[in-house]
PDB file of N, CA and C in Angstrom:
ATOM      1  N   UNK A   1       8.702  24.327 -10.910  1.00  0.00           N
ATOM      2  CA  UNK A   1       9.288  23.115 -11.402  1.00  0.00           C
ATOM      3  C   UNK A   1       9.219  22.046 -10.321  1.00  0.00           C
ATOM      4  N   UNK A   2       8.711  20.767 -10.763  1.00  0.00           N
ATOM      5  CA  UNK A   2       8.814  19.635 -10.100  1.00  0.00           C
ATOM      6  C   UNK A   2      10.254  18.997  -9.596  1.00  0.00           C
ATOM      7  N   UNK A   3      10.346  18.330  -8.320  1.00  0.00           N
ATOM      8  CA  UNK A   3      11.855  17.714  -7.964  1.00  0.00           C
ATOM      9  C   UNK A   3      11.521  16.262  -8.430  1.00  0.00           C
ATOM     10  N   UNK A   4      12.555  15.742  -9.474  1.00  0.00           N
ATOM     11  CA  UNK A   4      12.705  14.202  -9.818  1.00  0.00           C
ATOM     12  C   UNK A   4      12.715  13.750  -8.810  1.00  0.00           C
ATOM     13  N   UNK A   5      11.709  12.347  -9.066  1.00  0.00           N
ATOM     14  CA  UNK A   5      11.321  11.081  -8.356  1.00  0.00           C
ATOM     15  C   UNK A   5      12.865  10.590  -7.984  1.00  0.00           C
ATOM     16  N   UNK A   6      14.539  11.036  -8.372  1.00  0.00           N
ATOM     17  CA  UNK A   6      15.268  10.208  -8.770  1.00  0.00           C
ATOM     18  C   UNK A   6      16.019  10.969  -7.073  1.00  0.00           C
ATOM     19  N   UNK A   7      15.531  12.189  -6.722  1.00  0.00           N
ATOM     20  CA  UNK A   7      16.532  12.811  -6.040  1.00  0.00           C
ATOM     21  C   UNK A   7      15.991  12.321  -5.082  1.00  0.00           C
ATOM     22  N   UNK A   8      16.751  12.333  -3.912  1.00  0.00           N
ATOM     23  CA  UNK A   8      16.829  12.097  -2.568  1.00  0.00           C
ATOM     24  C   UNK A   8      16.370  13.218  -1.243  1.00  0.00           C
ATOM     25  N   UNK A   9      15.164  13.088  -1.108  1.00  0.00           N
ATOM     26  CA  UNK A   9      14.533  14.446  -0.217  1.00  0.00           C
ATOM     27  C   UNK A   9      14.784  14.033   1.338  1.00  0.00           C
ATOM     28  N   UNK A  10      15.854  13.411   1.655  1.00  0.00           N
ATOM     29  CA  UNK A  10      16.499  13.331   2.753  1.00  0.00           C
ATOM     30  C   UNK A  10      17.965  13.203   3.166  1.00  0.00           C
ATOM     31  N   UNK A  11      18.693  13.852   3.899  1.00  0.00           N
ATOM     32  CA  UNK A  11      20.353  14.013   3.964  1.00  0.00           C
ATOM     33  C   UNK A  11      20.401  13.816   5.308  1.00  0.00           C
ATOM     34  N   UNK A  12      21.669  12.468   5.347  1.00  0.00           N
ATOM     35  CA  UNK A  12      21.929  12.227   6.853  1.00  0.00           C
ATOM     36  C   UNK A  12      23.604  12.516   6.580  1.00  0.00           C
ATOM     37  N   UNK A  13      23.846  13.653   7.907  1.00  0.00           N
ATOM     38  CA  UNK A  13      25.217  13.960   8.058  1.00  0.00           C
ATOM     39  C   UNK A  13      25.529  13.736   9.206  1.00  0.00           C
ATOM     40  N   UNK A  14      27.037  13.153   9.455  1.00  0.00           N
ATOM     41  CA  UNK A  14      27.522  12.727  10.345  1.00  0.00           C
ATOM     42  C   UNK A  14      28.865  13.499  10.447  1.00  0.00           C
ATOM     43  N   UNK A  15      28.832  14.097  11.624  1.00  0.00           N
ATOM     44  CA  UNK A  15      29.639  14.990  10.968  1.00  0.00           C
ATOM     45  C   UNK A  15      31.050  14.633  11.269  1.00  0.00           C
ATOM     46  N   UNK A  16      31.316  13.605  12.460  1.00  0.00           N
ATOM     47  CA  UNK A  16      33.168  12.957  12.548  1.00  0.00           C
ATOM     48  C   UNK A  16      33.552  12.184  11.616  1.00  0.00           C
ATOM     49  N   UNK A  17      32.441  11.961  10.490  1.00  0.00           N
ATOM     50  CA  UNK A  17      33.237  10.700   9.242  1.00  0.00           C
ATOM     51  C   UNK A  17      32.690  11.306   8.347  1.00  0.00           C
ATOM     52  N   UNK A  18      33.368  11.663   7.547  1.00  0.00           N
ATOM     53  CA  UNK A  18      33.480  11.864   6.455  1.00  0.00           C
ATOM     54  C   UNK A  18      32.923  10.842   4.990  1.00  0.00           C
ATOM     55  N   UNK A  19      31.912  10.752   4.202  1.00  0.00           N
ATOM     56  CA  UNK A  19      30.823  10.268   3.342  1.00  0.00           C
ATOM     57  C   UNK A  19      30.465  10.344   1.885  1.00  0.00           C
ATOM     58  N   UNK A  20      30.098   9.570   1.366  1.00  0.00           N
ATOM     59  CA  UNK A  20      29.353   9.314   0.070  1.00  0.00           C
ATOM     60  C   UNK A  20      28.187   8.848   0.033  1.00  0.00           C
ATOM     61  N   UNK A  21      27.265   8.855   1.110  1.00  0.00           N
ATOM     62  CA  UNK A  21      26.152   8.024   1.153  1.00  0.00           C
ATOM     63  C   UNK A  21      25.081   8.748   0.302  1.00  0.00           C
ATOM     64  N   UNK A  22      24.012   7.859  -0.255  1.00  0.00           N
ATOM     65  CA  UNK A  22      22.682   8.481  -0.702  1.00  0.00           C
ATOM     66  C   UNK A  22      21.930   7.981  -0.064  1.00  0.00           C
ATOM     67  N   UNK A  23      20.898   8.028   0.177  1.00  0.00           N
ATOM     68  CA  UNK A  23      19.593   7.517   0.965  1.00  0.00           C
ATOM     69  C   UNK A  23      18.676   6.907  -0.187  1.00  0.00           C
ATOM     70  N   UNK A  24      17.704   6.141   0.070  1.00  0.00           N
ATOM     71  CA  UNK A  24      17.507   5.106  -1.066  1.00  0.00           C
ATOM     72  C   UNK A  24      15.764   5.186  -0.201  1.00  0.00           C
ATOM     73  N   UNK A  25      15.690   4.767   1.401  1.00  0.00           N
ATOM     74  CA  UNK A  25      14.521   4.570   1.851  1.00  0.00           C
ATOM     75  C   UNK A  25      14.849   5.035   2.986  1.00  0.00           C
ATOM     76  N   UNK A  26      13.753   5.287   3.990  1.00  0.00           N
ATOM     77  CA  UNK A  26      13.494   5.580   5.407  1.00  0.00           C
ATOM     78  C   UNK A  26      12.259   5.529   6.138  1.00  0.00           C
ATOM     79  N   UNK A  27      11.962   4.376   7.382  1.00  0.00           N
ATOM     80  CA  UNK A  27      11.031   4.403   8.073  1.00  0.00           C
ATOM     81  C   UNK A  27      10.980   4.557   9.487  1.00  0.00           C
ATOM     82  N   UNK A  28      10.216   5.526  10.117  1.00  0.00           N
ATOM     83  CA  UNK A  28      10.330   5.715  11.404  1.00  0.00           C
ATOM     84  C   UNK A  28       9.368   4.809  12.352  1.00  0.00           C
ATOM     85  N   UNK A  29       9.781   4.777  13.391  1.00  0.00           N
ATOM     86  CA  UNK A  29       8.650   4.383  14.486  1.00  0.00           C
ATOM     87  C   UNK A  29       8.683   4.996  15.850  1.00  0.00           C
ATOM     88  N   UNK A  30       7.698   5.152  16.314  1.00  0.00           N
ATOM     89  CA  UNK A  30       7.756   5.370  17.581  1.00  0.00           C
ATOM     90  C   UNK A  30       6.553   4.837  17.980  1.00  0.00           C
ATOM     91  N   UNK A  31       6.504   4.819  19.659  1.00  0.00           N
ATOM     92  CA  UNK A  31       5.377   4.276  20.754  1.00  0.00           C
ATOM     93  C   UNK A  31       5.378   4.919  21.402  1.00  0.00           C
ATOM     94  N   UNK A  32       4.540   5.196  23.026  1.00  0.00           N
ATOM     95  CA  UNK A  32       4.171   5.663  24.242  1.00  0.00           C
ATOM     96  C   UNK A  32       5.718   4.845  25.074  1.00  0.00           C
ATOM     97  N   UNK A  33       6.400   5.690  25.823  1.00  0.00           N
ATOM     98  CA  UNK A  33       7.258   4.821  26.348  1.00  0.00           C
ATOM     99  C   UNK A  33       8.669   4.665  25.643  1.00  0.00           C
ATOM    100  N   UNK A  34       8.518   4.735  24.415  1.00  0.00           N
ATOM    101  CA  UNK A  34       9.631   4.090  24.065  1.00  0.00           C
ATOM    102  C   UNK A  34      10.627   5.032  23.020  1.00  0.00           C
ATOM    103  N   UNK A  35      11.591   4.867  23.080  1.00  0.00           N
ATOM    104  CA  UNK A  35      12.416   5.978  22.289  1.00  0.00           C
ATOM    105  C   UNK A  35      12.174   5.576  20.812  1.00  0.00           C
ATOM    106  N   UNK A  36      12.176   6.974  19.367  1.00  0.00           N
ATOM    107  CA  UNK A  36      12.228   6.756  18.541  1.00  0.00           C
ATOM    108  C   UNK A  36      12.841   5.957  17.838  1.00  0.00           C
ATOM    109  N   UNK A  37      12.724   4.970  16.532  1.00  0.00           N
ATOM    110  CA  UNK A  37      14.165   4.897  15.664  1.00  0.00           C
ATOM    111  C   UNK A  37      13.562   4.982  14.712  1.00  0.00           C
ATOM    112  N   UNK A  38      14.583   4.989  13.519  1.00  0.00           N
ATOM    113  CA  UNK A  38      14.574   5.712  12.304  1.00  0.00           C
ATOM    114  C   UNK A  38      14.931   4.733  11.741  1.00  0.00           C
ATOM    115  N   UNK A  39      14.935   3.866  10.495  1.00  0.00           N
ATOM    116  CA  UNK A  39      15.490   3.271  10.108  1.00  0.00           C
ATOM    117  C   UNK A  39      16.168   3.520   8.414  1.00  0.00           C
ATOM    118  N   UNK A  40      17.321   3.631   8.584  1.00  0.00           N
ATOM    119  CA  UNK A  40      17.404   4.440   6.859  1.00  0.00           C
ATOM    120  C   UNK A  40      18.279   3.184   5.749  1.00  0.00           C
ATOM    121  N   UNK A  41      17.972   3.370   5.060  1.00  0.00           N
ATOM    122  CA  UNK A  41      18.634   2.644   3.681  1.00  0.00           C
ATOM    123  C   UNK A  41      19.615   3.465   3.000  1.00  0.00           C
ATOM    124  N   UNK A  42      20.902   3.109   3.168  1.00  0.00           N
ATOM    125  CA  UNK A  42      21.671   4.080   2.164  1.00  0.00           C
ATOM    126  C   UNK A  42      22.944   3.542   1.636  1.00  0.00           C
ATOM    127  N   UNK A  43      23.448   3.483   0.370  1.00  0.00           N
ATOM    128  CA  UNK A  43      24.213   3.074  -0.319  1.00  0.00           C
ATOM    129  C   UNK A  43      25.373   4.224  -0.618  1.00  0.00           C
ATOM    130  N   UNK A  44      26.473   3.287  -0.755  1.00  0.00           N
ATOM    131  CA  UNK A  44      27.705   4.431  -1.291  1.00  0.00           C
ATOM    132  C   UNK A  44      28.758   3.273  -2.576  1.00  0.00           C
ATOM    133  N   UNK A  45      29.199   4.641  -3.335  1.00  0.00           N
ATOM    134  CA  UNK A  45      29.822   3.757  -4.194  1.00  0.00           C
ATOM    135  C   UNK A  45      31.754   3.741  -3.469  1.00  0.00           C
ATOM    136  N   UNK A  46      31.567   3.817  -2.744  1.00  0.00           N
ATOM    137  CA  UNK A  46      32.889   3.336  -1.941  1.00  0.00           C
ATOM    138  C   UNK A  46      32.728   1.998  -1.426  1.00  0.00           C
ATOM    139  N   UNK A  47      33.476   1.062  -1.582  1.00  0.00           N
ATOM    140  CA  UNK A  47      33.447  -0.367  -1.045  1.00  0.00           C
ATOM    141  C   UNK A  47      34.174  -0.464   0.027  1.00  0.00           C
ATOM    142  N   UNK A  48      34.848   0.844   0.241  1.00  0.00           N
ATOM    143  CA  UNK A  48      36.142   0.465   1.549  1.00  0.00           C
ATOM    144  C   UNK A  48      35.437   1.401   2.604  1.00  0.00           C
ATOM    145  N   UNK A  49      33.883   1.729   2.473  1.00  0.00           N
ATOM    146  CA  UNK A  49      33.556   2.141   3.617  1.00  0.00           C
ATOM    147  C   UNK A  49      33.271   1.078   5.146  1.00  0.00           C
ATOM    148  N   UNK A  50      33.736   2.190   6.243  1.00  0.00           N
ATOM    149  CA  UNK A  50      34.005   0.806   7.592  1.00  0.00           C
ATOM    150  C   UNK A  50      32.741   1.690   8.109  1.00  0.00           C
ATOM    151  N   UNK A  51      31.743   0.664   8.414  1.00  0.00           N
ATOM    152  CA  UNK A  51      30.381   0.695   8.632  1.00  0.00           C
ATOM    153  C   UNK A  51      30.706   1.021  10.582  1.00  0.00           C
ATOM    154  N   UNK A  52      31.456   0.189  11.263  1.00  0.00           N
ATOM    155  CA  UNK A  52      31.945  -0.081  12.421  1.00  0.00           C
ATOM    156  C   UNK A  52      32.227   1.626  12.740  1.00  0.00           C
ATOM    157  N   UNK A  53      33.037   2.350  12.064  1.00  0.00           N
ATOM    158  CA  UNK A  53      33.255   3.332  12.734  1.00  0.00           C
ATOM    159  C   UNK A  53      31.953   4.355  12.325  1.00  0.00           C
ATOM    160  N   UNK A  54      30.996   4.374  11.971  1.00  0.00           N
ATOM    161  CA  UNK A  54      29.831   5.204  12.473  1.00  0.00           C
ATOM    162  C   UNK A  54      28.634   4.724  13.669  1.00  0.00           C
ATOM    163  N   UNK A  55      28.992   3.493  14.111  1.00  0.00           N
ATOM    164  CA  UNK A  55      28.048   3.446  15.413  1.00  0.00           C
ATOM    165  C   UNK A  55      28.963   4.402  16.258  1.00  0.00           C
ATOM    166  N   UNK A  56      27.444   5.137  17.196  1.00  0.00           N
ATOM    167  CA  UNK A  56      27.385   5.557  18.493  1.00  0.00           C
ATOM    168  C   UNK A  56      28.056   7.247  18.154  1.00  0.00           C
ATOM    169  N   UNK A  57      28.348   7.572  16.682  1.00  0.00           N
ATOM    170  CA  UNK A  57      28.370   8.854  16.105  1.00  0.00           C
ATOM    171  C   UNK A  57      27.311   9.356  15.906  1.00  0.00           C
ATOM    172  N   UNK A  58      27.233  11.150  16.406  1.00  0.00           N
ATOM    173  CA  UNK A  58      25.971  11.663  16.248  1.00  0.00           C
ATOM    174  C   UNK A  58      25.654  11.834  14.736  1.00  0.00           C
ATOM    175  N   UNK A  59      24.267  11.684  14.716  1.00  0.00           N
ATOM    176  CA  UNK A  59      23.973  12.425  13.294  1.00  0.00           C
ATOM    177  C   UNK A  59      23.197  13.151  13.244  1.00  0.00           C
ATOM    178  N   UNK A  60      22.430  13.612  12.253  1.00  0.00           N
ATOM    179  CA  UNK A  60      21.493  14.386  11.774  1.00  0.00           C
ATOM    180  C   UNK A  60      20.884  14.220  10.548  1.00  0.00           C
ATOM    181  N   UNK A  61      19.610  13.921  10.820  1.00  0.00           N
ATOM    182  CA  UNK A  61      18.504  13.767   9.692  1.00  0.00           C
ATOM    183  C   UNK A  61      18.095  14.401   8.892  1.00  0.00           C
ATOM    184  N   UNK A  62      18.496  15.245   7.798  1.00  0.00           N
ATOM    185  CA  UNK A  62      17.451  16.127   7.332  1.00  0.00           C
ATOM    186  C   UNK A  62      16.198  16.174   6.602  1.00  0.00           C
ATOM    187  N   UNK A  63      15.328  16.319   6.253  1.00  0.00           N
ATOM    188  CA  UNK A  63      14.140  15.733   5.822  1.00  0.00           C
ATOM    189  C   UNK A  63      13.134  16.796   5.392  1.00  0.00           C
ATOM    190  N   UNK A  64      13.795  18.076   5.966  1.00  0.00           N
ATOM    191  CA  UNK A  64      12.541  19.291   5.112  1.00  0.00           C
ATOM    192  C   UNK A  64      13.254  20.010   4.327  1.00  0.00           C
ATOM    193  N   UNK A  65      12.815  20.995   3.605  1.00  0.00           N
ATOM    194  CA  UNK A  65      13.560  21.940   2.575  1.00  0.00           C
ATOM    195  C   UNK A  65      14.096  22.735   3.204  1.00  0.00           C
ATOM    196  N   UNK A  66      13.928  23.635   4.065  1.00  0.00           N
ATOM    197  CA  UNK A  66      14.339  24.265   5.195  1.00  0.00           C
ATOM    198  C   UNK A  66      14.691  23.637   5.877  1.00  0.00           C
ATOM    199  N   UNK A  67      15.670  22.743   6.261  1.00  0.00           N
ATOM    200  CA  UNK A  67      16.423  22.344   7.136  1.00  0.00           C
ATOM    201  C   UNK A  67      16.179  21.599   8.313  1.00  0.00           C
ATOM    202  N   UNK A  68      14.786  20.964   8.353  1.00  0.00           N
ATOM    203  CA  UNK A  68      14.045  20.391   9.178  1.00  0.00           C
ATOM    204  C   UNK A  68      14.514  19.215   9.249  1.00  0.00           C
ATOM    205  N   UNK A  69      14.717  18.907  10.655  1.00  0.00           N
ATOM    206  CA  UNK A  69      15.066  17.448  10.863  1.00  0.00           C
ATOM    207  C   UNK A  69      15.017  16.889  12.357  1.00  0.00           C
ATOM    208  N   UNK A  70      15.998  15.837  12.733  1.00  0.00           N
ATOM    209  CA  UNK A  70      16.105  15.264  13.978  1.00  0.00           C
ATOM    210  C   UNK A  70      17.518  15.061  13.954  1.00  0.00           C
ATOM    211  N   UNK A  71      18.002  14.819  15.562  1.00  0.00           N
ATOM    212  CA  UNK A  71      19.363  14.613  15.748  1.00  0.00           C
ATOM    213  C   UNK A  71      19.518  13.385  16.329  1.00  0.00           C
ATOM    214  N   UNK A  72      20.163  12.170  16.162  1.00  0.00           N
ATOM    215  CA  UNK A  72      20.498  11.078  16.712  1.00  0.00           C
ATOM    216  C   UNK A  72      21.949  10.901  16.664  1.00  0.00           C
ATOM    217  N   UNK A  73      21.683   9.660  17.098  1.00  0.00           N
ATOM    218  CA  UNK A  73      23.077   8.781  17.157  1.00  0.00           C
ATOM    219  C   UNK A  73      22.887   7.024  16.162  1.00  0.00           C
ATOM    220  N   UNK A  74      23.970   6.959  15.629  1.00  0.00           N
ATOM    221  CA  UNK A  74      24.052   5.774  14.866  1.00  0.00           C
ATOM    222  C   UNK A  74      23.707   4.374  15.909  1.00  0.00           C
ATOM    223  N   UNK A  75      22.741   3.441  15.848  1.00  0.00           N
ATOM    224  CA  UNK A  75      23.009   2.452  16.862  1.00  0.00           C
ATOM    225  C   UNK A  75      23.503   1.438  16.450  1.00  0.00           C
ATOM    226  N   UNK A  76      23.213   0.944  14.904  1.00  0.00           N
ATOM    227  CA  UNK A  76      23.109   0.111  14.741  1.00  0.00           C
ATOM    228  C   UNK A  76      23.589  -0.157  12.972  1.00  0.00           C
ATOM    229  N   UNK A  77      24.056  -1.359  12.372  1.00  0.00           N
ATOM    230  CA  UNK A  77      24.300  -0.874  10.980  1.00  0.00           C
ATOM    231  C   UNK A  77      24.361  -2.662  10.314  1.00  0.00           C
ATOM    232  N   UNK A  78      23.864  -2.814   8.962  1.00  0.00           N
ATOM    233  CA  UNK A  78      23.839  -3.614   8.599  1.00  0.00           C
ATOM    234  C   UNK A  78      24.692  -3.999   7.118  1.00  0.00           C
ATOM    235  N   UNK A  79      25.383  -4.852   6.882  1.00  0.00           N
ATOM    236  CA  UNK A  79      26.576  -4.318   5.744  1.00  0.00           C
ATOM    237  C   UNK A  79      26.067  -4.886   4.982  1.00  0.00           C
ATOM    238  N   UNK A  80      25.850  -4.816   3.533  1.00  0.00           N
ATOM    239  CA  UNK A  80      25.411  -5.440   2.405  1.00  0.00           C
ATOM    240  C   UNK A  80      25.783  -5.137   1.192  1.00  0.00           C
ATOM    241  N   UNK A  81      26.553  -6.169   0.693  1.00  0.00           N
ATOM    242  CA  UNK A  81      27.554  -5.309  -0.610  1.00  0.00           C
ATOM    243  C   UNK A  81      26.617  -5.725  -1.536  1.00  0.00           C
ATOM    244  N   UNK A  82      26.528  -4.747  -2.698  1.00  0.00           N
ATOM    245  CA  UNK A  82      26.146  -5.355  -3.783  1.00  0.00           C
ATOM    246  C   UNK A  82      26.748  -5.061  -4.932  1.00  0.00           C
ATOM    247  N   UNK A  83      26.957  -5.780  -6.076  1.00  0.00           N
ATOM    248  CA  UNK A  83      27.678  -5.540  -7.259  1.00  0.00           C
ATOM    249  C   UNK A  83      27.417  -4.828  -8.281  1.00  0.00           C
TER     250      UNK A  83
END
């Protein structure tokens, strides 16, 4: 059986805050020199989420079926409500 186009084949957990997020998009980059970033898109239907308290919290990427991923830290966050 095929996985719907609708599901989300990536899970970011953080594990000191507690979440509703889905992931929507994600693009990585890296260079020679320079540290990775990740950049992810993710929406929650909570409006009283405080974006402020997940910088500089570790996370974790997951991204394979088996449990494959990367470990970071939040650097950075951009708030965007939509209706």
């Amino acid at each position: 059986m095929f996985a719907s186009v609708d599901t989300a084949h990536f899970v970011l957990s953080i594990s000191a805050v507690r979440h509703d997020f889905k992931g929507l998009a994600l693009k990585g980059c890296e260079a020679i020199c320079e540290l990775y970033a990740i950049h992810i898109e993710l929406v929650s239907d909570n409006p009283n989420v405080e974006l402020k308290s997940l910088l500089n919290q570790p996370a974790f990427l997951q991204f394979g079926l088996n449990g494959e991923g990367i470990h970071g830290l939040i650097d950075d966050h951009q708030n965007r409500r939509l209706r």
